[in-house]
PDB file of N, CA and C in Angstrom:
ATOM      1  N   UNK A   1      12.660  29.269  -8.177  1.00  0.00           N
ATOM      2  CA  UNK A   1      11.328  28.716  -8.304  1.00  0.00           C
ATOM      3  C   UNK A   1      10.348  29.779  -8.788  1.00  0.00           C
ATOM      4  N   UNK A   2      10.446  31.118  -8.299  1.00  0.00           N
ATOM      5  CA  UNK A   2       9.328  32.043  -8.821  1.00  0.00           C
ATOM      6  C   UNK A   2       9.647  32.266 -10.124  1.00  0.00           C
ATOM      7  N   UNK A   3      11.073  32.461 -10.120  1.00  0.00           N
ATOM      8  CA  UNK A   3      11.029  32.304 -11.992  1.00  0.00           C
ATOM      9  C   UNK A   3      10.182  31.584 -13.060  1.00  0.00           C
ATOM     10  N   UNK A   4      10.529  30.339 -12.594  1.00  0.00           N
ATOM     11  CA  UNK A   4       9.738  29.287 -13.126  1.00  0.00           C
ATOM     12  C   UNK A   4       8.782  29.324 -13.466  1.00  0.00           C
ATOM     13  N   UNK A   5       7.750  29.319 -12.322  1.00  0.00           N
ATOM     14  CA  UNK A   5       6.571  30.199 -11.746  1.00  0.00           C
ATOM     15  C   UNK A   5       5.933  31.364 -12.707  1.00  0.00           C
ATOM     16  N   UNK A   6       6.667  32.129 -13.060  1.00  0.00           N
ATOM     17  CA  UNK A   6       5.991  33.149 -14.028  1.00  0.00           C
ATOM     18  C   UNK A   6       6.628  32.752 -15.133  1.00  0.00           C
ATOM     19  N   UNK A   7       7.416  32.198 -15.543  1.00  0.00           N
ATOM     20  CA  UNK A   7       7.280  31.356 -16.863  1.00  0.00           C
ATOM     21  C   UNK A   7       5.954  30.299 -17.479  1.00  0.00           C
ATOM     22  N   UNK A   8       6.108  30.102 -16.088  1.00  0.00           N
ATOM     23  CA  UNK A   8       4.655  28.642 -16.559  1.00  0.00           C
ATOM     24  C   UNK A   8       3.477  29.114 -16.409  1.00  0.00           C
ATOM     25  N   UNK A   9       3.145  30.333 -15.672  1.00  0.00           N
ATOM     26  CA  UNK A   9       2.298  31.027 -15.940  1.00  0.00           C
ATOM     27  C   UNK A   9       1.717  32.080 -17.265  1.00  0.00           C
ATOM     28  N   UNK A  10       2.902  31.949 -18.312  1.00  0.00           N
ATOM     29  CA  UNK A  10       3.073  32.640 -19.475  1.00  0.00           C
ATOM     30  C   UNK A  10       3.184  31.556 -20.918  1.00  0.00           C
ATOM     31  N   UNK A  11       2.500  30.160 -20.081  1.00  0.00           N
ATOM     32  CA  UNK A  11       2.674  29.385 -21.196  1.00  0.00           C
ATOM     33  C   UNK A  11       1.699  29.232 -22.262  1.00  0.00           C
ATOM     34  N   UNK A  12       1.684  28.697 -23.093  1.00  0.00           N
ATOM     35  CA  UNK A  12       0.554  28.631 -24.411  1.00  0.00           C
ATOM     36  C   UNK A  12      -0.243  27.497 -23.931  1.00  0.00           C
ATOM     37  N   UNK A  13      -0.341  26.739 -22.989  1.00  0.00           N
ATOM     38  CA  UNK A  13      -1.298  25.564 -22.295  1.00  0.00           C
ATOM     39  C   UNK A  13      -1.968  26.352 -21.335  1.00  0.00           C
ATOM     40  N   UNK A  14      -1.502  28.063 -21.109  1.00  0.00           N
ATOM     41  CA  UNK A  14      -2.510  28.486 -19.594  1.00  0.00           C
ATOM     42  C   UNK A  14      -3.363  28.894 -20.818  1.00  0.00           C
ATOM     43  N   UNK A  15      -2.868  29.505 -21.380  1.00  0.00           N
ATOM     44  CA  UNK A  15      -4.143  30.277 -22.462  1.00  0.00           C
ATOM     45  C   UNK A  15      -5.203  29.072 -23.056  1.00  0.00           C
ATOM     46  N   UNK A  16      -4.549  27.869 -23.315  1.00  0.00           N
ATOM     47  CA  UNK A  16      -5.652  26.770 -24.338  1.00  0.00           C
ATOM     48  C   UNK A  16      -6.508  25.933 -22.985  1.00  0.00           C
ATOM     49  N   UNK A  17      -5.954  25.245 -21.781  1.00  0.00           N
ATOM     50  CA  UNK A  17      -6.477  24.723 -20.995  1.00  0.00           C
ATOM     51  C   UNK A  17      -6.493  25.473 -19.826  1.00  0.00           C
ATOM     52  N   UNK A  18      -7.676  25.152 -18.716  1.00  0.00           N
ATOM     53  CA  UNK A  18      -7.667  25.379 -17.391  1.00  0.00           C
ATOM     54  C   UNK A  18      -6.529  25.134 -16.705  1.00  0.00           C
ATOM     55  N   UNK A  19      -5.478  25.838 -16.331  1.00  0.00           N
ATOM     56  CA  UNK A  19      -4.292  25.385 -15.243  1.00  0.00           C
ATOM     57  C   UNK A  19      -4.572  26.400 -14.268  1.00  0.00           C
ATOM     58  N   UNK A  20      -4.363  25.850 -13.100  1.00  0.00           N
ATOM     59  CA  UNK A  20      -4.248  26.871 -11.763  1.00  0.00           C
ATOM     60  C   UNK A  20      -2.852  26.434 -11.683  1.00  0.00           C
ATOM     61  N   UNK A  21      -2.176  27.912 -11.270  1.00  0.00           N
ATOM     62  CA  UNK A  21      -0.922  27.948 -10.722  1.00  0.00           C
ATOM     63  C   UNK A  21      -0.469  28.283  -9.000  1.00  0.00           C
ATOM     64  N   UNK A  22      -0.730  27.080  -8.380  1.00  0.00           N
ATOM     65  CA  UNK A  22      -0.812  27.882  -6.897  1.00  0.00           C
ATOM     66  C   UNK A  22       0.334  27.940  -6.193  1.00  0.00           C
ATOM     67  N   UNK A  23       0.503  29.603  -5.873  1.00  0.00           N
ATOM     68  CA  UNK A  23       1.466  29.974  -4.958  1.00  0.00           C
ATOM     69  C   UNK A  23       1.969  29.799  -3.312  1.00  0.00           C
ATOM     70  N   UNK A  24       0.815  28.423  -3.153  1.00  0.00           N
ATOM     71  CA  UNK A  24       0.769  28.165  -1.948  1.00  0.00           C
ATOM     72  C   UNK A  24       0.131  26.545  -1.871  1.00  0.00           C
ATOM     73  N   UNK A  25       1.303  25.305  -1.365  1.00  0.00           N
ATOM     74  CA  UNK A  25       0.183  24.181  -1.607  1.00  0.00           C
ATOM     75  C   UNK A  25      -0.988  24.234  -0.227  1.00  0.00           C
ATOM     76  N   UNK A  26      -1.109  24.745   0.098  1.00  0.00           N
ATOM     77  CA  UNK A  26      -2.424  24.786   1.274  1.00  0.00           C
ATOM     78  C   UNK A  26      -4.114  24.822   0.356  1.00  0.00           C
ATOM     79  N   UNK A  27      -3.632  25.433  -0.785  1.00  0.00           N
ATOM     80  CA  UNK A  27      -4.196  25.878  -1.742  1.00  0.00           C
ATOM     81  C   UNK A  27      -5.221  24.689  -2.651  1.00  0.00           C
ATOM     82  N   UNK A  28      -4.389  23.957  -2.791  1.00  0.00           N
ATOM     83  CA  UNK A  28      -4.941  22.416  -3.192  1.00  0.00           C
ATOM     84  C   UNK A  28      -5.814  21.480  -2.862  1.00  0.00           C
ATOM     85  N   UNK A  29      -5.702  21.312  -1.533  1.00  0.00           N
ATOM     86  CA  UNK A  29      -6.059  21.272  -0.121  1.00  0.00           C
ATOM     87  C   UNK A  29      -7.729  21.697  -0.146  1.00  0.00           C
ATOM     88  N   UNK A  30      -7.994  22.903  -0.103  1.00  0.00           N
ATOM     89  CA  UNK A  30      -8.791  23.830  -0.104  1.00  0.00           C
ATOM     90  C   UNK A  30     -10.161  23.988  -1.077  1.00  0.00           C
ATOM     91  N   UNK A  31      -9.275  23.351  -2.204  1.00  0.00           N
ATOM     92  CA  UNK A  31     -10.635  23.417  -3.149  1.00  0.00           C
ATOM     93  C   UNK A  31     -10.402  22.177  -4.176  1.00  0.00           C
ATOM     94  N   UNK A  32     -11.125  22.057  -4.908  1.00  0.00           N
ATOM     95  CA  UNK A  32     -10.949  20.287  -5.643  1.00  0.00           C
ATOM     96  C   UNK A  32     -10.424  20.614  -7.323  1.00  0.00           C
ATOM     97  N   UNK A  33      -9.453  19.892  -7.561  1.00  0.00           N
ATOM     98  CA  UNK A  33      -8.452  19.850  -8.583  1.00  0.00           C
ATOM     99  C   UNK A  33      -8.557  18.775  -9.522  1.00  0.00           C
ATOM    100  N   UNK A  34      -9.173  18.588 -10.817  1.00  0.00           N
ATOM    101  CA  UNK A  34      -8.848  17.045 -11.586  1.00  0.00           C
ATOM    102  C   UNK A  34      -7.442  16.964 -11.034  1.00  0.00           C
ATOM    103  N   UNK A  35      -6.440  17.465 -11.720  1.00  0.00           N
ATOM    104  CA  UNK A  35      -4.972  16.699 -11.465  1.00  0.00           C
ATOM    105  C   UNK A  35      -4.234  17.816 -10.561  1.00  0.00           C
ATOM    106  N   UNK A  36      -3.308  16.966  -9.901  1.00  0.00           N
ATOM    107  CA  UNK A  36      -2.271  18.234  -9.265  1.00  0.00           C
ATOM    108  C   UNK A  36      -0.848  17.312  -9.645  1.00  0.00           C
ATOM    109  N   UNK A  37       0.096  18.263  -9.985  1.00  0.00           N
ATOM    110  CA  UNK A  37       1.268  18.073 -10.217  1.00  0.00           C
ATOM    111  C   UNK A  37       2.196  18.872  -9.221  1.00  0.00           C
ATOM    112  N   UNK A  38       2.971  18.196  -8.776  1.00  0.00           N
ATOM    113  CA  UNK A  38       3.819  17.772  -7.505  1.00  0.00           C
ATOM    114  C   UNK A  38       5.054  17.756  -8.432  1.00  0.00           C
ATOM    115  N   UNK A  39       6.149  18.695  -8.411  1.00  0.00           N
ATOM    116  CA  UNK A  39       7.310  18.649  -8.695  1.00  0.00           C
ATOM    117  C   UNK A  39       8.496  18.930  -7.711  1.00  0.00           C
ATOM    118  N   UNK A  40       7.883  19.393  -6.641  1.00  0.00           N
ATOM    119  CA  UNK A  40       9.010  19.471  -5.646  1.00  0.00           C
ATOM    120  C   UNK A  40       8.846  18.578  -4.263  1.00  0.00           C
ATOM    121  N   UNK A  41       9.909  17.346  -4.015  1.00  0.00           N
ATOM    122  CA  UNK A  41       9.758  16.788  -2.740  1.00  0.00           C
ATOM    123  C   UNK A  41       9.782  17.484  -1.278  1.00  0.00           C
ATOM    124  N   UNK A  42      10.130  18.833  -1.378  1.00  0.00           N
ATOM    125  CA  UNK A  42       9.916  19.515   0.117  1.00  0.00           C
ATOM    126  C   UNK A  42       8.433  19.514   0.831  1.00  0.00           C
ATOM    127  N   UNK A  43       7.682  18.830  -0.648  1.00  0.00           N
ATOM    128  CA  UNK A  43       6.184  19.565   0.462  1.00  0.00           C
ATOM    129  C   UNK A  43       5.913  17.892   1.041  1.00  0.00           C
ATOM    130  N   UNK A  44       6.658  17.563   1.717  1.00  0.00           N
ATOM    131  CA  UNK A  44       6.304  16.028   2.426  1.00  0.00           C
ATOM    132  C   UNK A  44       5.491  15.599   3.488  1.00  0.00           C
ATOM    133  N   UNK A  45       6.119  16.818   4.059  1.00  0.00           N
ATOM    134  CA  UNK A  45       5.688  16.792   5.183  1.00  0.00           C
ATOM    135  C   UNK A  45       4.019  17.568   5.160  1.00  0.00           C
ATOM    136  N   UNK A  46       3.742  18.059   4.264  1.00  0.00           N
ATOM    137  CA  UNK A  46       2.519  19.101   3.765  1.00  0.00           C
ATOM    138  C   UNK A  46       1.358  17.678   3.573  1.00  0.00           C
ATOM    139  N   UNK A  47       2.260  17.388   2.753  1.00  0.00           N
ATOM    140  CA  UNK A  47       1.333  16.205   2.166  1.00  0.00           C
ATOM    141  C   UNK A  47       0.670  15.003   3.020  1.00  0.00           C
ATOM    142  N   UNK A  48       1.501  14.818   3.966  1.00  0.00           N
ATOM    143  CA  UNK A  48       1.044  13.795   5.023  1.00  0.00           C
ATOM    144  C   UNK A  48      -0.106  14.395   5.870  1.00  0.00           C
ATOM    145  N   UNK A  49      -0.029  15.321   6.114  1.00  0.00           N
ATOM    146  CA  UNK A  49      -0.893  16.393   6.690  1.00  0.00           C
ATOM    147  C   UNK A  49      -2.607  16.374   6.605  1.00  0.00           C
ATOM    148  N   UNK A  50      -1.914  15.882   5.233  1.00  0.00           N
ATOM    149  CA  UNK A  50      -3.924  16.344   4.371  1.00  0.00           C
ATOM    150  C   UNK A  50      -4.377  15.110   3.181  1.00  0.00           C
ATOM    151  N   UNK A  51      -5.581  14.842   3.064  1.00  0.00           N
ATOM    152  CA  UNK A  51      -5.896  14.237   2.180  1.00  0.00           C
ATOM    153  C   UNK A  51      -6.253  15.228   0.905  1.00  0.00           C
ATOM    154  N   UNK A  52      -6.072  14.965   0.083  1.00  0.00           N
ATOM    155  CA  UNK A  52      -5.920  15.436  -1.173  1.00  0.00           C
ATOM    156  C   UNK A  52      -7.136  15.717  -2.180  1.00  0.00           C
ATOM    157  N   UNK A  53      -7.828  16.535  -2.690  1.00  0.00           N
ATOM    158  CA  UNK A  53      -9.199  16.615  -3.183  1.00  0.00           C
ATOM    159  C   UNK A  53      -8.878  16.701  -4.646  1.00  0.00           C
ATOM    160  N   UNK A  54      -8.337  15.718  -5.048  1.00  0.00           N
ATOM    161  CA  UNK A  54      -7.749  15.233  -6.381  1.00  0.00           C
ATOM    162  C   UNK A  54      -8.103  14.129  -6.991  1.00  0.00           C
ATOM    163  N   UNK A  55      -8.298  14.102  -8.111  1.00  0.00           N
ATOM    164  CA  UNK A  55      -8.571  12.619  -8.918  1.00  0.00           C
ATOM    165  C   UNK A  55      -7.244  12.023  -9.482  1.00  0.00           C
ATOM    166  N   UNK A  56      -6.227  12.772  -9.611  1.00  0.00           N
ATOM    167  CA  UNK A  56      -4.901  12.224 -10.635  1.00  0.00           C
ATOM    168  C   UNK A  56      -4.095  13.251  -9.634  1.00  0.00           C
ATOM    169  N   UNK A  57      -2.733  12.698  -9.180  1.00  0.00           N
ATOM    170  CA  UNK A  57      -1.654  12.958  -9.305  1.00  0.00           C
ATOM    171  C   UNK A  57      -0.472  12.533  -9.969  1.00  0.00           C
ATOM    172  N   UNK A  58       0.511  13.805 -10.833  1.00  0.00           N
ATOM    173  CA  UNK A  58       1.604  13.284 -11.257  1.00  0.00           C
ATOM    174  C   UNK A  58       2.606  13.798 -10.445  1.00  0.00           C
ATOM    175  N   UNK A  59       3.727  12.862 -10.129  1.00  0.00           N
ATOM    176  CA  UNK A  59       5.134  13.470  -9.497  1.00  0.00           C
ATOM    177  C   UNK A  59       5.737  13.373 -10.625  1.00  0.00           C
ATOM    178  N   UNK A  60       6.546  14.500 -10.818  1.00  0.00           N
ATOM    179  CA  UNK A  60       7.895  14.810 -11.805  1.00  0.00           C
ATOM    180  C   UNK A  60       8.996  15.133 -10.652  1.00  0.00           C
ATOM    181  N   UNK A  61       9.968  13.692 -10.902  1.00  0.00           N
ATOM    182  CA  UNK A  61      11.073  13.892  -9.935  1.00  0.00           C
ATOM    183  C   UNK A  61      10.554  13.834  -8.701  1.00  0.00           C
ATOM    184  N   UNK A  62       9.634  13.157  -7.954  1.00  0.00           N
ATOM    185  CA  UNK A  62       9.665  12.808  -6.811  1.00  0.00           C
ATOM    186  C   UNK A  62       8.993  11.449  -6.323  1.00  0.00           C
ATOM    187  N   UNK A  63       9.855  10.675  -7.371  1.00  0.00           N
ATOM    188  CA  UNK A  63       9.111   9.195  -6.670  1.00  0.00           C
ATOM    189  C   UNK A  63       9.205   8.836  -5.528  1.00  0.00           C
ATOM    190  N   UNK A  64       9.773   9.470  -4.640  1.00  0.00           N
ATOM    191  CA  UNK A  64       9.753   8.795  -3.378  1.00  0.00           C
ATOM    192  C   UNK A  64       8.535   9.349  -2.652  1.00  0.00           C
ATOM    193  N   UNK A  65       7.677  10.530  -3.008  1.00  0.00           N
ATOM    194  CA  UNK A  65       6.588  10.441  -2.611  1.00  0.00           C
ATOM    195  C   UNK A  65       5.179   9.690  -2.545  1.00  0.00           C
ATOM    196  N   UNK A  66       5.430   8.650  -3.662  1.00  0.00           N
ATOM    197  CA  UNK A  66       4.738   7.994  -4.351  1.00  0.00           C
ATOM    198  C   UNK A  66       4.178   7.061  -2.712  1.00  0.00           C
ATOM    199  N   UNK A  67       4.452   6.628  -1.955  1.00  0.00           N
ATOM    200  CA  UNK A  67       4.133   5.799  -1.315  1.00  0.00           C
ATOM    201  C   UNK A  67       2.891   6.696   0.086  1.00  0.00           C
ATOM    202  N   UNK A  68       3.109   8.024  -0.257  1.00  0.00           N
ATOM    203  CA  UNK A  68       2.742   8.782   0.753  1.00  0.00           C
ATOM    204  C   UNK A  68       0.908   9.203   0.465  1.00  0.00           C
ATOM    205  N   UNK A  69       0.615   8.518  -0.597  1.00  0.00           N
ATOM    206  CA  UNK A  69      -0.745   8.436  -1.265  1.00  0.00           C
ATOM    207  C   UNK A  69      -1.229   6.999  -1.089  1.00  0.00           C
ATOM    208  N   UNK A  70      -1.651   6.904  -0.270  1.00  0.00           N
ATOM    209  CA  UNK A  70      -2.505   5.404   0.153  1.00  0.00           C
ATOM    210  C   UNK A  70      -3.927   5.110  -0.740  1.00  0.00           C
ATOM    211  N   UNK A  71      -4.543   6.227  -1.081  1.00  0.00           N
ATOM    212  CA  UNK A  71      -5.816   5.936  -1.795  1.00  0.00           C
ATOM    213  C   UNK A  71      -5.726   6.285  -2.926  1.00  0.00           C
ATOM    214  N   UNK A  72      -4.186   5.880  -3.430  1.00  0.00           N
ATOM    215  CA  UNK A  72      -3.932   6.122  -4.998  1.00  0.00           C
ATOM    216  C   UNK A  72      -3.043   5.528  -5.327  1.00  0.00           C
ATOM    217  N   UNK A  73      -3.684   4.955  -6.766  1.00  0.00           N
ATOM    218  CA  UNK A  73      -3.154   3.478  -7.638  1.00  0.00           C
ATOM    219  C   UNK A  73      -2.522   4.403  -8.902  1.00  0.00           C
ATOM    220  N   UNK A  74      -0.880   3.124  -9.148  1.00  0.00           N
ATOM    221  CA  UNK A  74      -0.167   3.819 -10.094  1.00  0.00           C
ATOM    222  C   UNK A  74      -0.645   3.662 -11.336  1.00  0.00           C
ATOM    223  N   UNK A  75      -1.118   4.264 -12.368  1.00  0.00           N
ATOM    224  CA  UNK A  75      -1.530   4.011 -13.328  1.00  0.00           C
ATOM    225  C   UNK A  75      -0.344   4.651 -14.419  1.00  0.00           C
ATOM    226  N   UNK A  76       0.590   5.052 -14.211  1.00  0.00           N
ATOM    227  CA  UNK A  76       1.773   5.047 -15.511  1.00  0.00           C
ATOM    228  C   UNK A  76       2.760   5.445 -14.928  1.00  0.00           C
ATOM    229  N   UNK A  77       4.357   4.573 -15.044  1.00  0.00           N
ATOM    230  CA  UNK A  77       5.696   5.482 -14.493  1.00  0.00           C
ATOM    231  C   UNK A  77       6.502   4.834 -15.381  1.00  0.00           C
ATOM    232  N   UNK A  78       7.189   6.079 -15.833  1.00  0.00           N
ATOM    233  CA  UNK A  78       7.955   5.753 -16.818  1.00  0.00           C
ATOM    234  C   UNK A  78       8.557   7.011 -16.560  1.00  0.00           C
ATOM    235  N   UNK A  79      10.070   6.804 -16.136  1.00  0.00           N
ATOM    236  CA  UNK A  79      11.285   7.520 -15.746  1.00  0.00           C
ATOM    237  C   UNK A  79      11.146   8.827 -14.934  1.00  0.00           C
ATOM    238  N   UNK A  80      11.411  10.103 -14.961  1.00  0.00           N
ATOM    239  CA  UNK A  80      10.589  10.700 -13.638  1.00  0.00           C
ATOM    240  C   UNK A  80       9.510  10.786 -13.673  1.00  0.00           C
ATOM    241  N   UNK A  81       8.651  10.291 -14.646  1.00  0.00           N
ATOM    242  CA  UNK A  81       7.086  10.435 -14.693  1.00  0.00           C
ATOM    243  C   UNK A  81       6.340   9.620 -13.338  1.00  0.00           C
ATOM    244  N   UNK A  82       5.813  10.161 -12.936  1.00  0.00           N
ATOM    245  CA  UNK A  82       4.492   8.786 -12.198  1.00  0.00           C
ATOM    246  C   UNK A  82       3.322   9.709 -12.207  1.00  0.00           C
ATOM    247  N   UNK A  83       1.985   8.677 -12.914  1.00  0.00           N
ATOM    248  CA  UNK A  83       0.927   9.237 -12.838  1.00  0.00           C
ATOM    249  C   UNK A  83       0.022   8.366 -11.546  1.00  0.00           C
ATOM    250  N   UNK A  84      -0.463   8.694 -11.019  1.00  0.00           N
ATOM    251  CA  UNK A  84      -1.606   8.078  -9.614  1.00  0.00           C
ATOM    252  C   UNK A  84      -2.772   8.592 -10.136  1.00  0.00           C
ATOM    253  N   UNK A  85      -3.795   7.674  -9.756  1.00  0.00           N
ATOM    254  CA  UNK A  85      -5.044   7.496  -9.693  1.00  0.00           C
ATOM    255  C   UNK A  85      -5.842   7.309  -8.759  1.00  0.00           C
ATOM    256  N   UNK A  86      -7.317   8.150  -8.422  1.00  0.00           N
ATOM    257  CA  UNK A  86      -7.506   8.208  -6.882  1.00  0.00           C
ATOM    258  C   UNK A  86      -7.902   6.850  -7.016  1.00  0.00           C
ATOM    259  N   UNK A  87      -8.266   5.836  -6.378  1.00  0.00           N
ATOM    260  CA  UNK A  87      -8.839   4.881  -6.062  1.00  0.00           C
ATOM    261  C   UNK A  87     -10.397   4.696  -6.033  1.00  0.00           C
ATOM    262  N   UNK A  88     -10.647   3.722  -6.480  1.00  0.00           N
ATOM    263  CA  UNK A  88     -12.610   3.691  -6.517  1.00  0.00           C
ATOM    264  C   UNK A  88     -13.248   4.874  -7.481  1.00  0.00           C
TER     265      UNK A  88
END
């Protein structure tokens, strides 16, 4: 994963757009995000925890989290994609 991690931190989208790369999801949590992208199902139990200071979430590869967002409507899924929308 940290591999990854400093790969995607070395991408040509950190240099053109705003991406935060956080090394910690507590992090998310903490301060307010247009989108957060959720690629790993371990943080489940994280997630139930806290309401989310997000306008858009996408899961890549974790639809089964999808149900764990109550104040967010699916607005696109198409194969591991799912995009959510906060509600109101």
């Amino acid at each position: 994963m940290k591999k990854k991690l400093l790969v995607a931190k070395t991408n040509y989208l950190v240099k053109k757009r705003k991406i935060t790369y956080l090394d910690k999801l507590e992090s998310a949590f903490e301060n307010h995000y247009d989108i957060l992208l959720i690629s790993d199902e371990s943080y489940r139990d994280e997630i139930e925890k806290r309401i989310l200071n997000v306008s858009f979430i996408i899961l890549v590869n974790c639809s089964r989290l999808k149900s764990q967002f109550e104040n967010f409507e699916i607005v696109s899924e198409e194969n591991a994609l799912l995009v959510l929308k906060k509600k109101g």
